[in-house]
Protein backbone atom coordinates (compact mmCIF):
# COMPACT_ATOMS: atom_id res chain seq x y z
CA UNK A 1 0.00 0.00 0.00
CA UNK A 2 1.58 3.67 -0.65
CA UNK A 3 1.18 5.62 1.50
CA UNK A 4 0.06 8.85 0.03
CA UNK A 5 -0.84 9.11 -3.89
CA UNK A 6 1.99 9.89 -5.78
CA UNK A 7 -0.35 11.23 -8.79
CA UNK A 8 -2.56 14.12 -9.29
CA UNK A 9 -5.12 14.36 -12.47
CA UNK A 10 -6.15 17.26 -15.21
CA UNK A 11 -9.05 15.78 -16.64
CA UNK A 12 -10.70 18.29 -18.75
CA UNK A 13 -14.66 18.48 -20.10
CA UNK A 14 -15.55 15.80 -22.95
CA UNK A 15 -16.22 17.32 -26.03
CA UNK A 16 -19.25 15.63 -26.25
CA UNK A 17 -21.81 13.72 -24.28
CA UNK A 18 -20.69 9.78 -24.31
CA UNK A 19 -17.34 10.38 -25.84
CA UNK A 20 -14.13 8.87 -24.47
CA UNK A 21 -12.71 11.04 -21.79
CA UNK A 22 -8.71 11.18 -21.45
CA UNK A 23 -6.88 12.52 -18.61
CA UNK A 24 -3.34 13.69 -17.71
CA UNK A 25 -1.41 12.15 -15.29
CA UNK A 26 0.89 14.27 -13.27
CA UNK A 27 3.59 12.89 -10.51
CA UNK A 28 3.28 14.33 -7.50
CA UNK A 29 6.93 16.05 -7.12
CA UNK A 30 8.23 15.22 -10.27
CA UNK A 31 8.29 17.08 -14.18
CA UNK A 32 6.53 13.32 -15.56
CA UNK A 33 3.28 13.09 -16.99
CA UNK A 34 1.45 10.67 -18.95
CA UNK A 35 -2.25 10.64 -20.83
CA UNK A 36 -4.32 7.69 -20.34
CA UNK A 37 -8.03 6.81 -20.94
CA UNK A 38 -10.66 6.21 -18.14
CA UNK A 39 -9.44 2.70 -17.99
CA UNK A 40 -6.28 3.63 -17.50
CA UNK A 41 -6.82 5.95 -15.18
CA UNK A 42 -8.81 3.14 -13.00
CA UNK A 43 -6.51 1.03 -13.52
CA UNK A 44 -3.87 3.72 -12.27
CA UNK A 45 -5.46 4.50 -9.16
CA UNK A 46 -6.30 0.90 -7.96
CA UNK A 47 -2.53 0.50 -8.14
CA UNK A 48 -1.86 4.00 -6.25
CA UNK A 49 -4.00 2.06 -3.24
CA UNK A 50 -2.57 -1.37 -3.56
CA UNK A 51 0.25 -3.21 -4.45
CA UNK A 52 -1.59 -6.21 -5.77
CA UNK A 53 -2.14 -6.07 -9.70
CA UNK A 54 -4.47 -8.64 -9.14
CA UNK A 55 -7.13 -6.32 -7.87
CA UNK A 56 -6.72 -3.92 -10.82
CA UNK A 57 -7.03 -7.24 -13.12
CA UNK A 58 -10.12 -8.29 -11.25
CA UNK A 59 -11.56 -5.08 -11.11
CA UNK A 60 -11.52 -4.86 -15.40
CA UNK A 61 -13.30 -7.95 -15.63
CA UNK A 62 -16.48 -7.53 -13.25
CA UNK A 63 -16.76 -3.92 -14.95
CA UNK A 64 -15.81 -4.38 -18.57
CA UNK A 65 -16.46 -8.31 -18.33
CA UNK A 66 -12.86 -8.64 -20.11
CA UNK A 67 -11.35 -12.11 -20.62
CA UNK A 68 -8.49 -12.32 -17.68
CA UNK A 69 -5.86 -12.22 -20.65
CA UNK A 70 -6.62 -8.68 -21.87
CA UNK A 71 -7.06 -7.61 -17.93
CA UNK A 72 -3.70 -8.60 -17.39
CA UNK A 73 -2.41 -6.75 -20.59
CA UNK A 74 -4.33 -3.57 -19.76
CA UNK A 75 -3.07 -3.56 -16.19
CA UNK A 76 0.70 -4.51 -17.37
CA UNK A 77 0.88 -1.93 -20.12
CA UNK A 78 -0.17 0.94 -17.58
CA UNK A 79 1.67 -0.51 -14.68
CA UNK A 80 4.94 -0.16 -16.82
CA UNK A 81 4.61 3.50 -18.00
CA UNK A 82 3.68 4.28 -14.62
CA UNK A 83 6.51 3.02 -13.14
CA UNK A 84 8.81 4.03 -15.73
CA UNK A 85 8.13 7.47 -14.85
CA UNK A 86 8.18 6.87 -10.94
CA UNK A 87 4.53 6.86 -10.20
CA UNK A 88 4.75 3.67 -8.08
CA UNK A 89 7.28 4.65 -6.28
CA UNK A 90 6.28 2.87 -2.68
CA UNK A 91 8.76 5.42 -1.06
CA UNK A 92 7.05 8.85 -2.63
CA UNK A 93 10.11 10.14 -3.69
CA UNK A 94 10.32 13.94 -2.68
CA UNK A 95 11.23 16.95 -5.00
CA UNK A 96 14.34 16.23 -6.62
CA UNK A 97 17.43 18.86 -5.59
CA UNK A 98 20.02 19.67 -8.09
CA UNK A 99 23.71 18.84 -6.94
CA UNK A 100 25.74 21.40 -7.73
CA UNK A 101 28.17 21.05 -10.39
CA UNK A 102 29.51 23.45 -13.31
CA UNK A 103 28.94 22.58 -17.02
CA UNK A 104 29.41 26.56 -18.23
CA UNK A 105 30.44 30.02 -17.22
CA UNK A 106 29.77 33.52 -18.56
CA UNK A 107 32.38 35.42 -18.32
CA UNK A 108 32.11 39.27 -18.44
CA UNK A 109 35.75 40.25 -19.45
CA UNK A 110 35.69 43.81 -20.19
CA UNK A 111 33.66 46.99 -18.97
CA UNK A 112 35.11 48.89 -22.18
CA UNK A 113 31.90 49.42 -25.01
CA UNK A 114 32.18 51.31 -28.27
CA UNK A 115 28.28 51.30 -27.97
CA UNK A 116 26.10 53.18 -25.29
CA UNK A 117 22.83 51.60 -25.26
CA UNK A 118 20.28 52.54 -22.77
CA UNK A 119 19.59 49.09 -21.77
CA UNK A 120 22.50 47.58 -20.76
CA UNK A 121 22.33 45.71 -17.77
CA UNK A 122 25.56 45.89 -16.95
CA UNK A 123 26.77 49.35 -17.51
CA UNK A 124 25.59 52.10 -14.78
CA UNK A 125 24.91 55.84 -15.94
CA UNK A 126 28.39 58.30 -16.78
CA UNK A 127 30.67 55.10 -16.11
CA UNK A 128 33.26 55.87 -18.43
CA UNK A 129 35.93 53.70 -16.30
CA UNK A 130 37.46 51.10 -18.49
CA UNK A 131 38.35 47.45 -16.54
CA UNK A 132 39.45 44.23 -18.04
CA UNK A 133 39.58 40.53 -16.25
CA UNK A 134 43.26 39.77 -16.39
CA UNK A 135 44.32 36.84 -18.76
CA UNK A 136 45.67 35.13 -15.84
CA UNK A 137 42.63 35.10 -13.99
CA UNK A 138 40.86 34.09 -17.27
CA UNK A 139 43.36 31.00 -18.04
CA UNK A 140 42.97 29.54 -14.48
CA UNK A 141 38.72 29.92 -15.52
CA UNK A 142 38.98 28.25 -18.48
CA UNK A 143 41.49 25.59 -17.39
CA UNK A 144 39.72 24.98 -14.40
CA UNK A 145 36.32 24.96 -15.90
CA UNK A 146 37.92 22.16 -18.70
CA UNK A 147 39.22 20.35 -15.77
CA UNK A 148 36.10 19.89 -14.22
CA UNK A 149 34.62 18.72 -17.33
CA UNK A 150 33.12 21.92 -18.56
CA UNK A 151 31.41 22.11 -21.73
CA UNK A 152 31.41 25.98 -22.93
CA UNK A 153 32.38 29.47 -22.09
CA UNK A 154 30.52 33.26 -22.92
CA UNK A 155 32.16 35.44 -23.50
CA UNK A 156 30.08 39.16 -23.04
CA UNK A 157 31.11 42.75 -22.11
CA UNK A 158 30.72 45.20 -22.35
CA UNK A 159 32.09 44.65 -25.65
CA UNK A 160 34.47 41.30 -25.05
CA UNK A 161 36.30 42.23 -28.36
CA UNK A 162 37.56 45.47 -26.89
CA UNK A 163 39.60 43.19 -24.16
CA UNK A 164 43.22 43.87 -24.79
CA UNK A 165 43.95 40.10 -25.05
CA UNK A 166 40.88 38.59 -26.79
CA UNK A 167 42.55 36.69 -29.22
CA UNK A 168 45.00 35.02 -27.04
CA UNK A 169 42.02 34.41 -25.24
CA UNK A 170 39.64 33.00 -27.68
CA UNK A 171 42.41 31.06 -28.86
CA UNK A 172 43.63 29.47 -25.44
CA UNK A 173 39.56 28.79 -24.81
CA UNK A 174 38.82 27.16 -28.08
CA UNK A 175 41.44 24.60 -27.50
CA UNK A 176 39.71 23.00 -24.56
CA UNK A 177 35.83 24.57 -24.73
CA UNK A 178 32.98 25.59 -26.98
CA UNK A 179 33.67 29.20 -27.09
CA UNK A 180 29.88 31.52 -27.24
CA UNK A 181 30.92 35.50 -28.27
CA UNK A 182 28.07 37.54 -27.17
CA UNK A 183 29.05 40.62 -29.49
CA UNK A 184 27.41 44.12 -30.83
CA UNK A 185 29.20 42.51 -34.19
CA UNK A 186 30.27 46.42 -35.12
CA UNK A 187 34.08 45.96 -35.24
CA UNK A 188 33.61 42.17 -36.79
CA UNK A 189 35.51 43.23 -39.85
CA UNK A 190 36.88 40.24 -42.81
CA UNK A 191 39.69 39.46 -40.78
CA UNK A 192 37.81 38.95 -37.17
CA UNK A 193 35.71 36.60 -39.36
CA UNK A 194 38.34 34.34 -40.52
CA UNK A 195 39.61 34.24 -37.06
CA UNK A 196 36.48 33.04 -35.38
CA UNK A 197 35.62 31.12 -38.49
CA UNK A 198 38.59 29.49 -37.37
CA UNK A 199 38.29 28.69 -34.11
CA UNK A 200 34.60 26.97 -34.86
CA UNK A 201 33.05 29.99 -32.50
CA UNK A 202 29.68 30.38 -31.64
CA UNK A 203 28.61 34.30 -32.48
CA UNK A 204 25.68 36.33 -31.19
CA UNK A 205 24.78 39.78 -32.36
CA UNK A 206 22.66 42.13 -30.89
CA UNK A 207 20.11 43.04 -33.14
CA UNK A 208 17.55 45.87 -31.46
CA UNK A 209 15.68 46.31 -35.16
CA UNK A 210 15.01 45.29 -38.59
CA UNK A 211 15.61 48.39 -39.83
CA UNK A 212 18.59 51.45 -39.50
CA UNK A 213 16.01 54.00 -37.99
CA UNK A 214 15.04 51.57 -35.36
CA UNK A 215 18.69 49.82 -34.22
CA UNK A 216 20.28 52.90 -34.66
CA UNK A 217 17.97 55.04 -32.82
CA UNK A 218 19.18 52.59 -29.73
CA UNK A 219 23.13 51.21 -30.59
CA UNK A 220 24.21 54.59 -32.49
CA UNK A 221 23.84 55.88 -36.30
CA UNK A 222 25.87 53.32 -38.89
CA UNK A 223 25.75 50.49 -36.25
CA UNK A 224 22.96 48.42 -38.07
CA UNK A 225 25.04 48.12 -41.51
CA UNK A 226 28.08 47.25 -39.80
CA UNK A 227 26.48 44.32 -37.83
CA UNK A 228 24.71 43.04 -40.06
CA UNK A 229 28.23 43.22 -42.28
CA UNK A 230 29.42 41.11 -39.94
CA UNK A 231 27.14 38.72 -40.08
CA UNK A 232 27.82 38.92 -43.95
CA UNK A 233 31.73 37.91 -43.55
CA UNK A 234 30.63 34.87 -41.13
CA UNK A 235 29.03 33.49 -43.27
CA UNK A 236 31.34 33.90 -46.07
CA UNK A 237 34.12 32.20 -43.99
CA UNK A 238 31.77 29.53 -43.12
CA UNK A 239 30.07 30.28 -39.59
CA UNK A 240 26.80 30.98 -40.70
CA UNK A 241 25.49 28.10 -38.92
CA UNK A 242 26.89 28.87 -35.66
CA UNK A 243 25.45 32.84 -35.51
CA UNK A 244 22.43 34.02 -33.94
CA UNK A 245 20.49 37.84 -33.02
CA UNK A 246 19.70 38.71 -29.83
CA UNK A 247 16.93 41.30 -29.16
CA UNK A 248 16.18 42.79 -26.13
CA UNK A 249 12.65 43.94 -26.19
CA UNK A 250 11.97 47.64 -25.42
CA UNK A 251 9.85 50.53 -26.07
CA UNK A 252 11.53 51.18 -29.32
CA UNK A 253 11.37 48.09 -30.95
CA UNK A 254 7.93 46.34 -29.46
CA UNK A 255 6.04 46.18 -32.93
CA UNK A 256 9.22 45.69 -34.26
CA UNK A 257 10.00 42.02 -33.18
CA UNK A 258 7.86 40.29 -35.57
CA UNK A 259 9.98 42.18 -38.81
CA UNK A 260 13.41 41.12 -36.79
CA UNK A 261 12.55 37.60 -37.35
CA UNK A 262 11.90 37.97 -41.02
CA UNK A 263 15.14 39.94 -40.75
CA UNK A 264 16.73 37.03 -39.62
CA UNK A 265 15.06 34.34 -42.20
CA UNK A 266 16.02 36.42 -44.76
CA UNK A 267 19.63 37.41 -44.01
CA UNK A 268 20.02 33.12 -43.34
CA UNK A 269 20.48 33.38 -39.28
CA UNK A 270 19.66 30.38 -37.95
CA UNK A 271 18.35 31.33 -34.76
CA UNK A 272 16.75 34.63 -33.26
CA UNK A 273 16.64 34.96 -29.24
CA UNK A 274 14.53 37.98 -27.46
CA UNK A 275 15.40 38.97 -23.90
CA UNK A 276 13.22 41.07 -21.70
CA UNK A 277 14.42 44.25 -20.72
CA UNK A 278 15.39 44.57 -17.29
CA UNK A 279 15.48 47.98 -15.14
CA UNK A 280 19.19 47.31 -13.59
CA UNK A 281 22.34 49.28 -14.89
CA UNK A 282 21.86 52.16 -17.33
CA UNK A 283 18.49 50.66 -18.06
CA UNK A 284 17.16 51.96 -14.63
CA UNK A 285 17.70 55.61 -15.22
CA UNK A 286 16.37 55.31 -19.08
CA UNK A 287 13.36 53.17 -17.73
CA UNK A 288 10.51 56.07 -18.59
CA UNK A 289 12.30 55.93 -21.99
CA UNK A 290 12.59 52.71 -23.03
CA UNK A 291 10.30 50.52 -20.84
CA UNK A 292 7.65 52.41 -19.02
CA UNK A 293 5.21 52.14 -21.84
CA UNK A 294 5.53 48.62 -21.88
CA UNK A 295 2.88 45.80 -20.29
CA UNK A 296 3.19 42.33 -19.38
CA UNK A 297 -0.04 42.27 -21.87
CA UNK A 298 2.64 43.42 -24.66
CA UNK A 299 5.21 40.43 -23.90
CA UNK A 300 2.01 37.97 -23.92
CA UNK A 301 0.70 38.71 -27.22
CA UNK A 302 4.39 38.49 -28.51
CA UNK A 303 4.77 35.22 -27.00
CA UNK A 304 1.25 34.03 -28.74
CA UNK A 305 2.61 35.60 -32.05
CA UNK A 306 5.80 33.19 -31.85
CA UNK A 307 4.11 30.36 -30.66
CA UNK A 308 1.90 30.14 -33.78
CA UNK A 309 4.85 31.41 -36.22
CA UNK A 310 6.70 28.37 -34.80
CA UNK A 311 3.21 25.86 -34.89
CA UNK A 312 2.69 27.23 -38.38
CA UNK A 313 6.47 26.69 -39.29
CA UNK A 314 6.15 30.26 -41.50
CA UNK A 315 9.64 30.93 -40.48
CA UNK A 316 13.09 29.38 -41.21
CA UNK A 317 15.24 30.62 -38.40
CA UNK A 318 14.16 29.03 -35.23
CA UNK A 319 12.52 31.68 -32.25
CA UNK A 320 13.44 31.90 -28.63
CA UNK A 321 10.85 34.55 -27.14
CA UNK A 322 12.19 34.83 -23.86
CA UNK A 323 9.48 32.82 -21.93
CA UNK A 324 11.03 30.88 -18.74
CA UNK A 325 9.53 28.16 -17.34
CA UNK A 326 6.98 27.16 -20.57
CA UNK A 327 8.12 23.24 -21.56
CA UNK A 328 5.84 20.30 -21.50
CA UNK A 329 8.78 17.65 -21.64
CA UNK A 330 11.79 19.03 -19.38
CA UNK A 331 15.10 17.85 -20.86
CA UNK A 332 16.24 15.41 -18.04
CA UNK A 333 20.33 14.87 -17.87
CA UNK A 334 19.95 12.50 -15.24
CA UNK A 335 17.95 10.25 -13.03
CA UNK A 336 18.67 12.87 -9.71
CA UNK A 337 17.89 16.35 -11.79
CA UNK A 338 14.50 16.88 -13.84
CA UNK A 339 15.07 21.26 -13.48
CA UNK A 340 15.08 23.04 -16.43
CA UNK A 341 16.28 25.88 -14.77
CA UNK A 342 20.39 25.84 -15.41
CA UNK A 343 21.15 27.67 -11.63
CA UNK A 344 23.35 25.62 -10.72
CA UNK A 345 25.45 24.23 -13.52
CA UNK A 346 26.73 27.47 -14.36
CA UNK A 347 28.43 30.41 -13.20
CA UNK A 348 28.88 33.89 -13.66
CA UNK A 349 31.84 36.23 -13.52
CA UNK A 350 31.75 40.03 -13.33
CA UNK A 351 34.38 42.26 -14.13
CA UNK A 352 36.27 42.30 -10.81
CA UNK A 353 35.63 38.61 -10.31
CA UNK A 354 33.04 37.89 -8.56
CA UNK A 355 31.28 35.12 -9.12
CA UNK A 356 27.22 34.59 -9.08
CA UNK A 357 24.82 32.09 -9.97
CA UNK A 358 22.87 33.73 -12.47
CA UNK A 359 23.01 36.89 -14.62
CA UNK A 360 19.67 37.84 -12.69
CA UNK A 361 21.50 37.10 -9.20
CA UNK A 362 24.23 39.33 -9.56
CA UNK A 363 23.57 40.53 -6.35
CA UNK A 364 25.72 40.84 -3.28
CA UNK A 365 23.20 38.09 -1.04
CA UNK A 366 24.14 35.69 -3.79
CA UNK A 367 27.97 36.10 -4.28
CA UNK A 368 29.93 33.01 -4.44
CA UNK A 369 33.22 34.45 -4.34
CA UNK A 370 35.80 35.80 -6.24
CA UNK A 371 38.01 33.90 -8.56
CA UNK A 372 40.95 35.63 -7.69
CA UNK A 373 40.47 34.06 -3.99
CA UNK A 374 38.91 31.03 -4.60
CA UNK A 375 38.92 28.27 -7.53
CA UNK A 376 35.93 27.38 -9.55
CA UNK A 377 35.68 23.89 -7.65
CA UNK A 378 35.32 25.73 -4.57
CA UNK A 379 32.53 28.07 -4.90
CA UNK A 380 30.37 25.88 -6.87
CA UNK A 381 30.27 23.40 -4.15
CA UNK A 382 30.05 26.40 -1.48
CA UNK A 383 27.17 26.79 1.12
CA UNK A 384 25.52 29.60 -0.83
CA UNK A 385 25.51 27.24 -4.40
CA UNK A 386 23.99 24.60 -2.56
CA UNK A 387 20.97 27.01 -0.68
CA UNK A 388 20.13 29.06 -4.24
CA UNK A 389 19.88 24.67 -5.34
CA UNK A 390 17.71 24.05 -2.78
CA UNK A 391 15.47 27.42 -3.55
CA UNK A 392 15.45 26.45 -7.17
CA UNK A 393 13.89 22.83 -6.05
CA UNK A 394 11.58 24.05 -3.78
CA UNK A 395 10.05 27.21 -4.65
CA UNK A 396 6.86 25.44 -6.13
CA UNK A 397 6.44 23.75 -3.20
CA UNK A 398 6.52 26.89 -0.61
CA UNK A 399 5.50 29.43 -2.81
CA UNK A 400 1.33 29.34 -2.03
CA UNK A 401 -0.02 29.62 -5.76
CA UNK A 402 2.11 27.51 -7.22
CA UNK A 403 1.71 24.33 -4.28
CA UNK A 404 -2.22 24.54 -5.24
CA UNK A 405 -1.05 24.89 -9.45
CA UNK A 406 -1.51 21.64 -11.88
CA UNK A 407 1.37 22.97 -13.56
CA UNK A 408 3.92 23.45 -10.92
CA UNK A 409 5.81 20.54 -11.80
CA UNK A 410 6.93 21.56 -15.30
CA UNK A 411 6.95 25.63 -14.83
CA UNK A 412 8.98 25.18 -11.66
CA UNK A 413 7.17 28.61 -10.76
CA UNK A 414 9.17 30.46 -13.62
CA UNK A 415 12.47 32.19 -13.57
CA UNK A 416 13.15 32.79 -10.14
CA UNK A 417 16.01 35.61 -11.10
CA UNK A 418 13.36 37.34 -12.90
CA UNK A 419 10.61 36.61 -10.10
CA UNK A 420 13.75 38.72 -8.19
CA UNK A 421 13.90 41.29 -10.70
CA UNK A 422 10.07 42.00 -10.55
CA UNK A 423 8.62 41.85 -6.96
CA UNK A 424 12.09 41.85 -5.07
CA UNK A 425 12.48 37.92 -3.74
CA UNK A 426 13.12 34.56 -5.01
CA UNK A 427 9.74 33.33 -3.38
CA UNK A 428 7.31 34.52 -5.88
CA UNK A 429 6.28 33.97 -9.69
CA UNK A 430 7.47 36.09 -12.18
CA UNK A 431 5.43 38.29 -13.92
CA UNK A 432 3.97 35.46 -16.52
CA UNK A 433 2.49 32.82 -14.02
CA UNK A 434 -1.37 33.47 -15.38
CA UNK A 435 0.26 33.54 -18.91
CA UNK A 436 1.62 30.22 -18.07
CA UNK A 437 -1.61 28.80 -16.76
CA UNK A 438 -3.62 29.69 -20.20
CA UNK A 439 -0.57 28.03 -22.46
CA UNK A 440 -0.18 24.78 -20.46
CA UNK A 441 -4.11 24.27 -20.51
CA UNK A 442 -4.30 25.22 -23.97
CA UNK A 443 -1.63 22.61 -25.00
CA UNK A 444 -2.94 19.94 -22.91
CA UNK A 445 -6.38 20.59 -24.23
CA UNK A 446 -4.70 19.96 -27.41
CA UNK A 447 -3.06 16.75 -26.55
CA UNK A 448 -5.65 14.91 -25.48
CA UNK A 449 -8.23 16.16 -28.09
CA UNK A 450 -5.38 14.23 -30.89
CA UNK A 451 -7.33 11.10 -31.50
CA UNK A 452 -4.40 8.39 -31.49
C-alpha cells in the first residue's frame, strides 16, 4: 500500500456527451506526466492504493467483463509506463534537488563598449571607467572549468572584443571549450571573421531592429550596416550556422520584433533569441524611456505571435521569445535532476571577479566568491551554491499559488532571477504565471483532443 498518492489528475470536459474522456497524469513532485483513458486511469489508481495487480485485473473484468488475458495486458501496459516514470514509487520520492556542479560560465571580461545603449544591464549611468579581467585570472577559468569537465564558455562585455587580449584568449579557450561571443558585431571586420571562423566559434549579435532607424535610434547611427556586415563575412568564412540575433525587447522596438525575425530568415540566421528588458544598470535611469510604456499584456501577445509562427512553421530561423519556465517535456540529464532551470550548472563572472549564480542574481546576497580568492571547484560546491539549489527545487512547493497549481511541476514557478527582478524575492512567480496557466491548458487541451 503507498502511502500517500503519488499522482494528481487534469481531466478536462468531454467534447461531447458519451465520448471517451482522457486525462493527464501528473507525478506528485516530479516534471513526468502521462495521458491515459478512463481505464487507464482506474486502472492507475487501484494500483496507487494497492500493491496487488491482481485487484486492478479483477476489477476490469467484473466492470468491462474482459477475458483475464486482456485484464492482465491492460493492467501490465499501464503498470509499466507508470513506473517508468516513478509513479509507483512505494517510497514517494520527494522533490528532486540539483547537486551542484559546473557545465558553463559567462564570463564578463571587459567593462570597455564602443556602444552606449540605454539598456545595458551591466553598464551604470556616466561610467566611463574602463576594466578588463586579467588573462591570468581568465586562463585559471577556463582551465579549471575544462578540468572539471566543462562544456562551454561566454564570452560578453561590455564589448568582449575590446579586451586587450581577446585573441590570445579565444584562442587558449577554443582549445579545450565551446567558445559563445556575445558581441554588438560592429568591429567584426573580414579578418575577425576568418579568425572566429577558425576557431569553430559560436557568435551572437545584438540586433535591437530590422531596420537602420530603429537599431540605430538605440546602438548609435551606422551600427545596423556594420552588424549586419558582420554577419555577412561569417558566413562567407563559413560560420553561418553557428550565428544568432539577440533582441532585447523595449519601447523602441515592441512592434518591431515580428519584422526582426523575417530579418533574420532572410539574411540566413539560424536562430533569433529575445530577452526582456530589465530595469538594472543604465536601463534603470532610461526606464521612462525605453520601458515604461511597456505591459506584461505586450510580452504575452508576442509570445502568442511566436508560438503560432513556430506551430505554423512560416519561419526558417528558429525563435526563442524569452518565456522561462513554458516546456511540457523538461530535458532530463539525469535520473537525480529533472530542473530546467540551469542555476546551478553554471556560473557567472563580473568584471572584478566575482562570481554569481545567475546573470539575474548578480547581487551581493548571492555572491559566491571571487576567482581571484577562490577556484571554480570551490565556490560551486560552497554553502551559498547549494541554498540558491535548494530554492530552485523548492520554490513550487513553498510558494502558495504555485503548491495549489496543476502545472507546478513543469513551470517550476518560472524564472526565479526574474521573479527577483520583478517583486524583489526569489519566493514569488514572475510576472507570466497566469500567462503560463492559459498556455499549459491550452496545450494539454490539445493533446488529449489528438485522436491516437
Amino acid at each position: 500500500m503507498l502511502s500517500q498518492p503519488t499522482f494528481f489528475t487534469y481531466s478536462p470536459a468531454p467534447s461531447q456527451e458519451g465520448a471517451e474522456r482522457y486525462h493527464v497524469l501528473f507525478h506528485l513532485n516530479r516534471s513526468g506526466w502521462l495521458v491515459v483513458n478512463n481505464t487507464g486511469l482506474q486502472i492507475a489508481t487501484i494500483l496507487q492504493n494497492t500493491t496487488h495487480a491482481k485487484d486492478a485485473i479483477n476489477c476490469l473484468i467484473d466492470k468491462y467483463s474482459l477475458s483475464p488475458e486482456i485484464a492482465r495486458k491492460d493492467v501490465s501496459y499501464v503498470a509499466d509506463q507508470l513506473r517508468t516514470l516513478d509513479f509507483l514509487d512505494e517510497n514517494n520520492p520527494a522533490i528532486l534537488t540539483r547537486s551542484p556542479s559546473l557545465d558553463s560560465l559567462y564570463i564578463h571580461l571587459t567593462s570597455r563598449c564602443n556602444l552606449n545603449c540605454p539598456h545595458c544591464y551591466v553598464s551604470k549611468p556616466n561610467n566611463k571607467t574602463d576594466k578588463d579581467l586579467s588573462i591570468s585570472s581568465l586562463f585559471k577559468m577556463i582551465d579549471q572549468l575544462a578540468d572539471r569537465g566543462g562544456k562551454s564558455i561566454f564570452f560578453g562585455g561590455g564589448e568582449p572584443l575590446l579586451h586587450p587580449e581577446i585573441k590570445k584568449i579565444l584562442k587558449h579557450a577554443s582549445t579545450k571549450l565551446e567558445i559563445h561571443l556575445l558581441t554588438n558585431g560592429t568591429l567584426i571586420d573580414k579578418e575577425w571573421a576568418s579568425f572566429l571562423g577558425g576557431l569553430d566559434a559560436f557568435v551572437q549579435i545584438s540586433i535591437d531592429g530590422s531596420k537602420p532607424e530603429i537599431h540605430d535610434s538605440i546602438r548609435g547611427e551606422g551600427n545596423f550596416e556594420k552588424s549586419l556586415k558582420a554577419v555577412q563575412y561569417l558566413q562567407e568564412k563559413g560560420a553561418g550556422e553557428k550565428i544568432n540575433f539577440a533582441t532585447t525587447i523595449m519601447g523602441q522596438n515592441l512592434r518591431d520584433l515580428s519584422r526582426i525575425i523575417a530579418l533574420g530568415a532572410q539574411r540566413g540566421v539560424p536562430l533569433v533569441r529575445f530577452l526582456p528588458l530589465r530595469q538594472t544598470g543604465r536601463a534603470r535611469e532610461e526606464w521612462e524611456h525605453i520601458g515604461a510604456a511597456m505591459s506584461v499584456e505586450d510580452y504575452e501577445r508576442f509570445y502568442d505571435y511566436t508560438s503560432d509562427l513556430n506551430a505554423c512553421g512560416r519561419t526558417s530561423a528558429k525563435i526563442s521569445c524569452g518565456l522561462s519556465g513554458f516546456l511540457l517535456k523538461i530535458p532530463i540529464v539525469s535520473p537525480e535532476d529533472d530542473l530546467w532551470c540551469p542555476v546551478g550548472k553554471q556560473m557567472v563572472v563580473d568584471i572584478n571577479g566575482d562570481a554569481f549564480p545567475c546573470v539575474y542574481l548578480m547581487r551581493e546576497e548571492f555572491k559566491l566568491g571571487n576567482v581571484n580568492d577562490e577556484s571554480l571547484s570551490f565556490m560551486v560546491q560552497s554553502d551559498k551554491m547549494k541554498m540558491v539549489c535548494r530554492a530552485l527545487s523548492e520554490r513550487r512547493q513553498k510558494i502558495q499559488k504555485c503548491a495549489v497549481c496543476t502545472w507546478r511541476n513543469l513551470c517550476q514557478a518560472g524564472c526565479m532571477g526574474q521573479a527577483l527582478d520583478n517583486t524583489g524575492t526569489i519566493w514569488d512567480t514572475d510576472d507570466f504565471c497566469d500567462y503560463r496557466k492559459r498556455a499549459y491548458k491550452e496545450a494539454f487541451d490539445k493533446i488529449l483532443a489528438i485522436d491516437d
